[in-house]
N, C-alpha and C. Protein backbone atom coordinates (compact mmCIF):
# COMPACT_ATOMS: atom_id res chain seq x y z
N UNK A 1 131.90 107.00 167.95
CA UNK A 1 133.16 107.03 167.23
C UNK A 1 133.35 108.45 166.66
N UNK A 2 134.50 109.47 167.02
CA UNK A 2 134.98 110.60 166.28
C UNK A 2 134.90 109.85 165.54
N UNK A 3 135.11 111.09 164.26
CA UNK A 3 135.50 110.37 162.80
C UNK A 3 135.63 112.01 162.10
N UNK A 4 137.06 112.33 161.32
CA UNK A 4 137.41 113.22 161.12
C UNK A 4 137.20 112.99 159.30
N UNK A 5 136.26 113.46 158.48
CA UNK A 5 136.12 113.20 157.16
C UNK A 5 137.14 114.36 156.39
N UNK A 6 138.45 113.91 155.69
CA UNK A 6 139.08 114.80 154.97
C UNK A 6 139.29 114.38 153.42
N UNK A 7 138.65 115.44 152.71
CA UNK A 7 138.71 115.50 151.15
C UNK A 7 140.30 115.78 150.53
N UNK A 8 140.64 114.78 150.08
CA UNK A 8 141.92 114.71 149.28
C UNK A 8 142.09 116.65 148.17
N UNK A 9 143.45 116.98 148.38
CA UNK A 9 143.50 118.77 148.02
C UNK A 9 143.09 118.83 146.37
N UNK A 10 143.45 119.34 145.49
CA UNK A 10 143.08 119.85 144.52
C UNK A 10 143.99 118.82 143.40
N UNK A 11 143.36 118.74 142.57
CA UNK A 11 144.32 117.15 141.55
C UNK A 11 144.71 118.06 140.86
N UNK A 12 145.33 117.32 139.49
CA UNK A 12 146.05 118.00 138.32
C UNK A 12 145.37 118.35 137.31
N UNK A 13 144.05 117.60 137.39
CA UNK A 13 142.96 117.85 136.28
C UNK A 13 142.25 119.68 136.25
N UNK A 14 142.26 119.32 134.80
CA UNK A 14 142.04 120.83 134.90
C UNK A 14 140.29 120.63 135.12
N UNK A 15 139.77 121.91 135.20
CA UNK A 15 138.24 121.77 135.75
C UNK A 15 137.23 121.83 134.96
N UNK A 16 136.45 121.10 135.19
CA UNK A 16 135.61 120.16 134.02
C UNK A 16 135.95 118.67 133.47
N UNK A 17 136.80 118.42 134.42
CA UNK A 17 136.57 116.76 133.93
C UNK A 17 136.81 116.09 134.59
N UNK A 18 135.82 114.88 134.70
CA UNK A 18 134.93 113.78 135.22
C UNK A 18 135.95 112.86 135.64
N UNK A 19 136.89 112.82 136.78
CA UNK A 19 137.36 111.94 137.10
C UNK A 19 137.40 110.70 138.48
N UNK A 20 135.87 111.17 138.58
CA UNK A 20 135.83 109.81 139.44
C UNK A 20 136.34 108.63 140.14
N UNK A 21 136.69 107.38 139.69
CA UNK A 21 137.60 106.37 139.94
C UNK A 21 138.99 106.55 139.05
N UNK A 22 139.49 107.35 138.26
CA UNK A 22 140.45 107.66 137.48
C UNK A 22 141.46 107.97 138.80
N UNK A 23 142.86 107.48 138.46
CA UNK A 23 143.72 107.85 139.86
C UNK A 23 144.28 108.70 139.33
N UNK A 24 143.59 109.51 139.43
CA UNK A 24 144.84 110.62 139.35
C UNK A 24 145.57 111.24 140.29
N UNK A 25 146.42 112.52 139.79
CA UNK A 25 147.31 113.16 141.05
C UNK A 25 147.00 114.14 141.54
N UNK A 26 147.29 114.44 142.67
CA UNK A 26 147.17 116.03 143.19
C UNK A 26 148.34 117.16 142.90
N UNK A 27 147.46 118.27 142.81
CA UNK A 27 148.86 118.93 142.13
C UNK A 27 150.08 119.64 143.44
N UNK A 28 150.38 119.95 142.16
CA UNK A 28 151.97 120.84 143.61
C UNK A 28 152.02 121.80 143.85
N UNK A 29 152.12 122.62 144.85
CA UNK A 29 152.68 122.47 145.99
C UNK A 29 151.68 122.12 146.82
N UNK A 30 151.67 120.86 147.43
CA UNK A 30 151.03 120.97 148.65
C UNK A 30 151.28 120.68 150.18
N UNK A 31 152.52 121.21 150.15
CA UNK A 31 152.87 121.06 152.01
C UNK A 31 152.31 122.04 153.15
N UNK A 32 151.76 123.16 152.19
CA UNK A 32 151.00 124.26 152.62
C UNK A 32 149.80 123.69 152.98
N UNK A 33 149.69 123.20 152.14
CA UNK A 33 147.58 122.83 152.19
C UNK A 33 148.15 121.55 153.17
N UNK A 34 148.61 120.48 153.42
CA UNK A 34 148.44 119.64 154.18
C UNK A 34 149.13 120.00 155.67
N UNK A 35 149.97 120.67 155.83
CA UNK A 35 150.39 121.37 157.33
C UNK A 35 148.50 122.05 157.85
N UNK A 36 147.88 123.01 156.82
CA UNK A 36 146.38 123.48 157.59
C UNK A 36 145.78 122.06 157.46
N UNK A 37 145.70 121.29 157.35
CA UNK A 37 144.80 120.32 157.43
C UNK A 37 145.22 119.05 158.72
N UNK A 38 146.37 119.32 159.27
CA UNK A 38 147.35 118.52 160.15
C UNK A 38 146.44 119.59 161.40
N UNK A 39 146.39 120.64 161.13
CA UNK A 39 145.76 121.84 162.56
C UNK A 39 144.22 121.29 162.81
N UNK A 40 144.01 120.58 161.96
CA UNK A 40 142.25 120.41 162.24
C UNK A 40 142.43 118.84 162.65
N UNK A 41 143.18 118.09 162.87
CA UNK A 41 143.31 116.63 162.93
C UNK A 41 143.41 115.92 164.92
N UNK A 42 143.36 115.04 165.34
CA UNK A 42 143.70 114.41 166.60
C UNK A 42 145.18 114.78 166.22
N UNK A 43 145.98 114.46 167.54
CA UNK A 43 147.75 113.72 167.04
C UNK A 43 147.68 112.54 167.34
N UNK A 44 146.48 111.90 167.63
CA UNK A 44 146.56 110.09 167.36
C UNK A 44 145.50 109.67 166.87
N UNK A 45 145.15 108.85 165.73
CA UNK A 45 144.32 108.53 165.22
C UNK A 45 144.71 107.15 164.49
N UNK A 46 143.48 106.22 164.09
CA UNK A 46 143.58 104.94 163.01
C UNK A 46 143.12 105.74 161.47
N UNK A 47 143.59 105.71 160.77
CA UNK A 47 143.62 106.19 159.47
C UNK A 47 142.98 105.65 158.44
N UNK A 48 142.03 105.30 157.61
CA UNK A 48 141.68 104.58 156.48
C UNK A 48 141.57 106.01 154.98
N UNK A 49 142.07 105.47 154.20
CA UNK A 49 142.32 105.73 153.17
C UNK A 49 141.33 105.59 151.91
N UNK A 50 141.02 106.04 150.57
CA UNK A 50 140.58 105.16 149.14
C UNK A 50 142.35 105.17 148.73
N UNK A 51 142.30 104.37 147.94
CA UNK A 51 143.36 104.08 147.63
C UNK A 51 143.78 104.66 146.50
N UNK A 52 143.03 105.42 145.68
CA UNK A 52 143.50 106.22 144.72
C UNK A 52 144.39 107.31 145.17
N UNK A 53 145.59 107.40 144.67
CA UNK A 53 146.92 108.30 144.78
C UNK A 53 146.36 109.66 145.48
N UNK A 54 145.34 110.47 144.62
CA UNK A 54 145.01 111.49 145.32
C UNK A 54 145.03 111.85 146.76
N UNK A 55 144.03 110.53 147.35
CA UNK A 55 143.98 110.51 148.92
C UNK A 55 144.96 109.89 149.61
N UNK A 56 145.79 108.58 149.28
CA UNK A 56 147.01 108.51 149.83
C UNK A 56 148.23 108.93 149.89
N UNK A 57 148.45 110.08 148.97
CA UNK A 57 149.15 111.14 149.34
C UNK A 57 149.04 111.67 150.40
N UNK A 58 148.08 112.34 150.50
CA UNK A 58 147.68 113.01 151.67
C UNK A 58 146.99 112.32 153.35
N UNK A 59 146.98 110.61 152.95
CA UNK A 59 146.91 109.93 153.88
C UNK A 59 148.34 109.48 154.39
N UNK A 60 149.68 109.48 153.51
CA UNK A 60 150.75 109.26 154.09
C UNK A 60 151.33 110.11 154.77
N UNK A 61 151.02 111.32 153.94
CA UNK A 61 151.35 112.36 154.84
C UNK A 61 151.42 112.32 156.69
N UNK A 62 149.95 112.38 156.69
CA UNK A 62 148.84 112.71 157.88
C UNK A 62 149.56 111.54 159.10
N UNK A 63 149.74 110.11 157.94
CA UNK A 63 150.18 109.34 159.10
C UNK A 63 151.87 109.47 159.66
N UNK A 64 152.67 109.97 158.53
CA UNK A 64 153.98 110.52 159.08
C UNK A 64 153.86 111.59 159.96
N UNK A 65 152.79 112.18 160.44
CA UNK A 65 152.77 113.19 161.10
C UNK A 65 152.17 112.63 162.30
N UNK A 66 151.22 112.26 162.67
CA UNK A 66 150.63 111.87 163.81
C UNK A 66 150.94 110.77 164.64
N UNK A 67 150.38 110.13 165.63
CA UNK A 67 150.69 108.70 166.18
C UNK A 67 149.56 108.17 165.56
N UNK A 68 150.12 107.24 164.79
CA UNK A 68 149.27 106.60 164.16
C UNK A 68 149.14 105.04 164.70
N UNK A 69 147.81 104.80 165.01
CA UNK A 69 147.52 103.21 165.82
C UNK A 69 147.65 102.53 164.53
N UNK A 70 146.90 102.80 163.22
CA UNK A 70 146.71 101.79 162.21
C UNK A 70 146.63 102.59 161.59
N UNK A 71 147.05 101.91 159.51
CA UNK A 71 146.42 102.54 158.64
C UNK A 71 146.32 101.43 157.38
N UNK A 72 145.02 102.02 157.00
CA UNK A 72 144.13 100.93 156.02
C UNK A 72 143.69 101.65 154.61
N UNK A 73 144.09 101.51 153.77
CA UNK A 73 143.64 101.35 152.28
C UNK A 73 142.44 100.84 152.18
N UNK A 74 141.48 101.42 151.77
CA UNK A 74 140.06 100.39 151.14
C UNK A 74 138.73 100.93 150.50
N UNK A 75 139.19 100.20 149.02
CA UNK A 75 138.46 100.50 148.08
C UNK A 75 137.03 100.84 148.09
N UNK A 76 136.05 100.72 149.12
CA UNK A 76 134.87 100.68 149.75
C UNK A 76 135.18 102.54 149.81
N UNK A 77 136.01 103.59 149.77
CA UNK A 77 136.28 104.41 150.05
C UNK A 77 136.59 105.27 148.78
N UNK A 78 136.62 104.09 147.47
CA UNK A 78 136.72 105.11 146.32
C UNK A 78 135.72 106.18 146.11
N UNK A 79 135.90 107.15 145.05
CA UNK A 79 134.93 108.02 144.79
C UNK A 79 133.72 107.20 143.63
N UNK A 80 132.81 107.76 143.58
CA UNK A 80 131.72 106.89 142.18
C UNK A 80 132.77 106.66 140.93
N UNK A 81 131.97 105.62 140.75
CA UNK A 81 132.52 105.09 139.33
C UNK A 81 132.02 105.74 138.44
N UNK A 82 132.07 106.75 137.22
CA UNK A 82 131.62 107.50 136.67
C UNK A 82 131.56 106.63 135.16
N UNK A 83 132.16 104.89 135.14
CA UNK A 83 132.69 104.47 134.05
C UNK A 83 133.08 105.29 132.62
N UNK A 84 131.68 105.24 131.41
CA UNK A 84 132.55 105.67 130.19
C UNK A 84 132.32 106.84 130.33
N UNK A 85 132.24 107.74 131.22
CA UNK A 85 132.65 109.24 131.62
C UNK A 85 133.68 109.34 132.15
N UNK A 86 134.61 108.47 132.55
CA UNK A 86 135.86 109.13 133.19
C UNK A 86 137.18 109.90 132.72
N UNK A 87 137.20 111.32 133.00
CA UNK A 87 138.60 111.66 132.05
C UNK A 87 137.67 112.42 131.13
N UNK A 88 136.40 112.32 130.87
CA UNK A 88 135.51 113.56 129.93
C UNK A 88 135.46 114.59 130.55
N UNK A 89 135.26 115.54 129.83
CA UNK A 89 135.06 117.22 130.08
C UNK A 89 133.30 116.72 130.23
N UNK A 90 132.93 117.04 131.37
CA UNK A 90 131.47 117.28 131.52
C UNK A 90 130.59 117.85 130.34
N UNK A 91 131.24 118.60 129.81
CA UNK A 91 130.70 119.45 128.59
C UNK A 91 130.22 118.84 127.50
N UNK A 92 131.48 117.84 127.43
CA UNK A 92 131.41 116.70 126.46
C UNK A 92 130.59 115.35 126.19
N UNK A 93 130.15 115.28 127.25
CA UNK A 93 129.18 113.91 127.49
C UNK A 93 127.80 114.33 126.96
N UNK A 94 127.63 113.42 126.35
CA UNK A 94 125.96 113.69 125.05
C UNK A 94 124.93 113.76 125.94
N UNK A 95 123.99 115.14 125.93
CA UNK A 95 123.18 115.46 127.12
C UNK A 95 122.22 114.36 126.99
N UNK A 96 121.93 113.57 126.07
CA UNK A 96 120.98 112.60 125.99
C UNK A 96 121.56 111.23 127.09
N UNK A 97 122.51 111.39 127.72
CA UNK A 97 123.21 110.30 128.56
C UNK A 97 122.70 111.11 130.44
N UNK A 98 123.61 112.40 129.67
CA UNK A 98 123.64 113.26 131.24
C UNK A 98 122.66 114.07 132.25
N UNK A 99 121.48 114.10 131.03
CA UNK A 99 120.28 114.84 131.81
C UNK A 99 119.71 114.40 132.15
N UNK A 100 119.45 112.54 132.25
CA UNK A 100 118.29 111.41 132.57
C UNK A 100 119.40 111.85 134.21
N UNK A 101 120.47 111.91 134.01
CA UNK A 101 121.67 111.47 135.04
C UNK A 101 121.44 112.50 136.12
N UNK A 102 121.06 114.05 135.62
CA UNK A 102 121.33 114.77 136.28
C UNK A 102 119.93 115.35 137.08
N UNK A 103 119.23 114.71 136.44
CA UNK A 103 117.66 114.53 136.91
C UNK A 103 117.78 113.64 138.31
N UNK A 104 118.52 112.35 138.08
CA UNK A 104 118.17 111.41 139.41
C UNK A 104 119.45 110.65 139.40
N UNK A 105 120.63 111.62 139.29
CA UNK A 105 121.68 110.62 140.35
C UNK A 105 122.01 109.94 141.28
N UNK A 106 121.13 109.76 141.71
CA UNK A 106 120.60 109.06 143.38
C UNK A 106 120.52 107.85 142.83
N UNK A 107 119.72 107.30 141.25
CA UNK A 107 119.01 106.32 141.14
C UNK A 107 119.54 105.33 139.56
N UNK A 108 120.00 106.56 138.92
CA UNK A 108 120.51 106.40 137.98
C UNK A 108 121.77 106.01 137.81
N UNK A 109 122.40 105.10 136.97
CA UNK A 109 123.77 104.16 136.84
C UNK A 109 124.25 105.06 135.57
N UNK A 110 125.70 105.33 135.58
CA UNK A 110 126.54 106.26 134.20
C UNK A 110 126.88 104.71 133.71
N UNK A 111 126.75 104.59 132.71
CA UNK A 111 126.73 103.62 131.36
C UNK A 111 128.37 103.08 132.03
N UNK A 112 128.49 101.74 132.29
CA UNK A 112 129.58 101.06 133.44
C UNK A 112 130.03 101.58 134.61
N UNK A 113 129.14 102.47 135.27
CA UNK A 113 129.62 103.05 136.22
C UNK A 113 128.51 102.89 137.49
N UNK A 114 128.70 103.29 138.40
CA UNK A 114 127.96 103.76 139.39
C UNK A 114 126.56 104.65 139.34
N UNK A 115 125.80 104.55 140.33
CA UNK A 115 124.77 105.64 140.74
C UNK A 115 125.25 105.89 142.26
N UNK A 116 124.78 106.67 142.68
CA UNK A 116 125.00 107.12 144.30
C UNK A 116 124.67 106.15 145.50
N UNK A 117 123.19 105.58 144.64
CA UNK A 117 123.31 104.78 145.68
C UNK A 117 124.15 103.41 146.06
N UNK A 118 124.43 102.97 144.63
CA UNK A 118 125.45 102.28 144.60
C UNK A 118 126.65 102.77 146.00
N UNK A 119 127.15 103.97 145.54
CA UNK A 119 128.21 104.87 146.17
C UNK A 119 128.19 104.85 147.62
N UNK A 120 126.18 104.90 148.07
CA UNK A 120 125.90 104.67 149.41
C UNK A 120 126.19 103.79 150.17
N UNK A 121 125.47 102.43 149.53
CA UNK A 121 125.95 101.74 150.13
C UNK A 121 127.37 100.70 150.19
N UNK A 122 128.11 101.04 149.52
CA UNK A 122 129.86 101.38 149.60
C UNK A 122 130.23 101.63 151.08
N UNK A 123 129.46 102.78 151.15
CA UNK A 123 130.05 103.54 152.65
C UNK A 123 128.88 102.59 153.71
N UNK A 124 127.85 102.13 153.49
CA UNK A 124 127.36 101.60 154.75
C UNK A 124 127.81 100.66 155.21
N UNK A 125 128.52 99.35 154.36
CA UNK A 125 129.31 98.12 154.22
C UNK A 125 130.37 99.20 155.20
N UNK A 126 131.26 99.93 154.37
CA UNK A 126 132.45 100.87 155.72
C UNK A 126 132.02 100.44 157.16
N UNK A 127 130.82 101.44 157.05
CA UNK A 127 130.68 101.73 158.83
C UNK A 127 130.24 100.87 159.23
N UNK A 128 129.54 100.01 158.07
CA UNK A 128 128.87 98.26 159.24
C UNK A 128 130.01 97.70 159.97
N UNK A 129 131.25 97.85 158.95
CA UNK A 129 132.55 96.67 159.40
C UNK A 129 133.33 97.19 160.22
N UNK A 130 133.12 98.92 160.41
CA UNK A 130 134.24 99.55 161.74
C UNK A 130 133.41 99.45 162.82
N UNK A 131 132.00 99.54 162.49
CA UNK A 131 131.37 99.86 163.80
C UNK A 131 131.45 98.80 164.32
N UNK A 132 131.30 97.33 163.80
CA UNK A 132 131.02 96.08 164.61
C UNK A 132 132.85 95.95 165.40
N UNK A 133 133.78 96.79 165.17
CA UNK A 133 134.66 96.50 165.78
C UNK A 133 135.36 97.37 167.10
N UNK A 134 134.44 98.41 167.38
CA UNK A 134 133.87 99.15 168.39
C UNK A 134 135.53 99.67 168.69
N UNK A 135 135.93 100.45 167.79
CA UNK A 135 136.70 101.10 167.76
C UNK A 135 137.12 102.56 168.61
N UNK A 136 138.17 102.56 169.35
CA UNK A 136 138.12 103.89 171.02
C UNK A 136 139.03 104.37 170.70
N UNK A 137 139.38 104.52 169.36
CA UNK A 137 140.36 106.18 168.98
C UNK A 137 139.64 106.88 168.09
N UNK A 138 140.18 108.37 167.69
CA UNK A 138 139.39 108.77 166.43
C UNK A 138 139.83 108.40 165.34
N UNK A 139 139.12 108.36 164.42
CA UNK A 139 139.50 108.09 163.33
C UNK A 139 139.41 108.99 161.57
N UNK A 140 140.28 108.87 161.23
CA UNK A 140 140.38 110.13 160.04
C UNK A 140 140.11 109.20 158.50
N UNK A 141 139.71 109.63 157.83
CA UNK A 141 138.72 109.31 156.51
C UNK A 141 139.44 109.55 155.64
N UNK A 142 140.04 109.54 154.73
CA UNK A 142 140.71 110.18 153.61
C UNK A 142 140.23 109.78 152.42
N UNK A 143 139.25 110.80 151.58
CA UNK A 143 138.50 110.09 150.27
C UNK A 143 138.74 111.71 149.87
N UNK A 144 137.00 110.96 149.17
CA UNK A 144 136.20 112.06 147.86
C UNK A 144 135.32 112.53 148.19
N UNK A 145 135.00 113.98 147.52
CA UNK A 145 133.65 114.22 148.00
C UNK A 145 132.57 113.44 147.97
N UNK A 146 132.35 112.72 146.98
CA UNK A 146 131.10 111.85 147.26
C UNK A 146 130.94 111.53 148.05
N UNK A 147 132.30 110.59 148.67
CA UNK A 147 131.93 109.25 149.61
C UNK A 147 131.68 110.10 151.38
N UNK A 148 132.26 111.48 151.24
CA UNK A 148 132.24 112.45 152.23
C UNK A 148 130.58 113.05 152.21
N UNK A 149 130.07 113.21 151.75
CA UNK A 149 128.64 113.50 151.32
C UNK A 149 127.70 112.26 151.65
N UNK A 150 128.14 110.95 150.93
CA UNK A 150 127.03 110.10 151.71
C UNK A 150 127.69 109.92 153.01
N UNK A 151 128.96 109.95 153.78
CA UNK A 151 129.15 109.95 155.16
C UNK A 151 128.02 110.74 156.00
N UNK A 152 128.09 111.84 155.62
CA UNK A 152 127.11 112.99 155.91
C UNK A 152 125.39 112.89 155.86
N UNK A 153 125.12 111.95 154.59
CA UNK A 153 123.78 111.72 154.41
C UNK A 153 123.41 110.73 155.60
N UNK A 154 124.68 109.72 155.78
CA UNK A 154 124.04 108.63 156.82
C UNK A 154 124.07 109.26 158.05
N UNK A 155 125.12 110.12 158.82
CA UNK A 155 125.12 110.97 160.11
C UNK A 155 123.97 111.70 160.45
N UNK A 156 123.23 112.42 159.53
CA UNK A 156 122.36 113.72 159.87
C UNK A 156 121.14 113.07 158.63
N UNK A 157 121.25 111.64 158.19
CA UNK A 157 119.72 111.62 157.92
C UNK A 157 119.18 112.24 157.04
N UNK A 158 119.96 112.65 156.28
CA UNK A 158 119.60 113.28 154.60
C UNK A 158 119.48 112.91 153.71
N UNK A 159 118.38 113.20 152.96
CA UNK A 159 117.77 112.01 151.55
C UNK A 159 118.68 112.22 151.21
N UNK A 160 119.24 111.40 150.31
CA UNK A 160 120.45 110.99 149.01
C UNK A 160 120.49 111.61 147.88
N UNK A 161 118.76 112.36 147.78
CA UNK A 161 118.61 113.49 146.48
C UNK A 161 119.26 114.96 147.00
N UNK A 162 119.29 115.31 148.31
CA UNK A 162 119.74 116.33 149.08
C UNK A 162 121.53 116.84 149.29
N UNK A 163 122.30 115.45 149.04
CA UNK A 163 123.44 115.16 149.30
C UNK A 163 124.09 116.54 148.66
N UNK A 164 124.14 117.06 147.71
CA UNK A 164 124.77 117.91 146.91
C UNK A 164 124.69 119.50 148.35
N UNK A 165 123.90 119.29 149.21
CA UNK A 165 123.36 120.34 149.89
C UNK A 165 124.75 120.38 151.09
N UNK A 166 125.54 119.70 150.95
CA UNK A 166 126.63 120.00 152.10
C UNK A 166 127.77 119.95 150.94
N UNK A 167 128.38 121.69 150.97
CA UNK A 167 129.57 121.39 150.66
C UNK A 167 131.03 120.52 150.96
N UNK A 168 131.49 120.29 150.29
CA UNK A 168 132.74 119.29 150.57
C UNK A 168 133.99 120.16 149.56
N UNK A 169 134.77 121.04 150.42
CA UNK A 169 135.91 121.63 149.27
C UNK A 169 137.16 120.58 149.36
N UNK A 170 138.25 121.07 148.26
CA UNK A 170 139.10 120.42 148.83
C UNK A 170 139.72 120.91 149.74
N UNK A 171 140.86 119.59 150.36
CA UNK A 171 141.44 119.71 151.48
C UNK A 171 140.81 119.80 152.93
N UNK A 172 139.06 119.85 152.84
CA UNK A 172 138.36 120.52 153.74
C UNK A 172 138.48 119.33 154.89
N UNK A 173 137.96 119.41 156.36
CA UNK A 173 137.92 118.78 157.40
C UNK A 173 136.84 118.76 158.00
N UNK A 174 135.92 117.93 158.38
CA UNK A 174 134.68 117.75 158.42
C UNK A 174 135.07 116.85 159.91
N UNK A 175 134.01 117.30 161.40
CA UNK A 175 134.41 116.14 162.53
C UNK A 175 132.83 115.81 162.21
N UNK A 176 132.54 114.22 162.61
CA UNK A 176 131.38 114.01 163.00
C UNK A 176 131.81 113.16 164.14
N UNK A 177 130.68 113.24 164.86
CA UNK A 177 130.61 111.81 165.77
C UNK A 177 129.50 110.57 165.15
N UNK A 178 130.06 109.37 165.76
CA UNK A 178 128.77 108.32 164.75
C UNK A 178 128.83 107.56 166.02
């Protein structure tokens, strides 16, 4: 299965804060940034989405532009749940919470939120349920870096403590085959 992984462009949040499952928006202008990201794409593809605004912006886009066979919303595709960190300035979170966190995010849960691996297997449930449906177009991803990072950890077999080791910018376009 192609599979084209694209990181939703740059939000409204200013930088330094923790917005994880928070929907927020992407900022403006971006017909620039999504025309270069249309140059790295199939012109036919099945589309799946997270459903937070960020990425279906830029998943409606993609599908007004291309021939699109299908397109799917699904929450299995959000970014980590960061719970009572979401919407904090990183700065701000009491290091007595964030340094157990930042020691072993792989393993460690943010106080109602997620750990990675949680996050992981999110995305393995994904590819269990596309792969069993043996899907013969490519297909384009539209998330978060996280969930683009463990895509990556499961493709090329990279511990989950390592994940941080492949950049993911925004707007960026990532092909794998799986």
């Amino acid at each position: 299965m192609e599979i084209y992984l694209v990181r939703h462009t740059e939000t409204i949040c200013e930088k330094g804060i923790c917005y994880g499952q928070s929907d927020v928006d992407i900022a403006e202008p971006f017909d620039t940034v999504f025309k270069k990201i249309l140059n790295h794409l199939p012109s036919e593809a099945i589309i799946f989405s997270s459903p937070l605004k960020r990425c279906v912006t830029l998943a409606k886009y993609i599908q007004n532009n291309i021939k699109t066979i299908s397109y799917e919303e699904d929450k299995l595709l959000m970014e980590m749940n960061f719970g009572d960190w979401e919407m904090k300035n990183w700065n701000n979170i009491p290091q007595e919470q964030l340094n157990p966190w930042m020691e072993d995010f792989v393993n460690i849960r943010v106080s109602n939120g997620e750990s990675f691996v949680d996050l992981h297997e999110r995305t393995a449930v994904f590819l269990s349920e596309k792969k069993s449906k043996k899907i013969n177009y490519p297909v384009i991803i539209v998330a978060h870096a996280g969930i683009i990072r463990s895509f990556l950890c499961h493709h090329s077999s990279i511990p989950l403590k390592n994940a941080f080791q492949n950049k993911v910018d925004f707007g960026q376009v990532i092909k794998i085959d799986f």
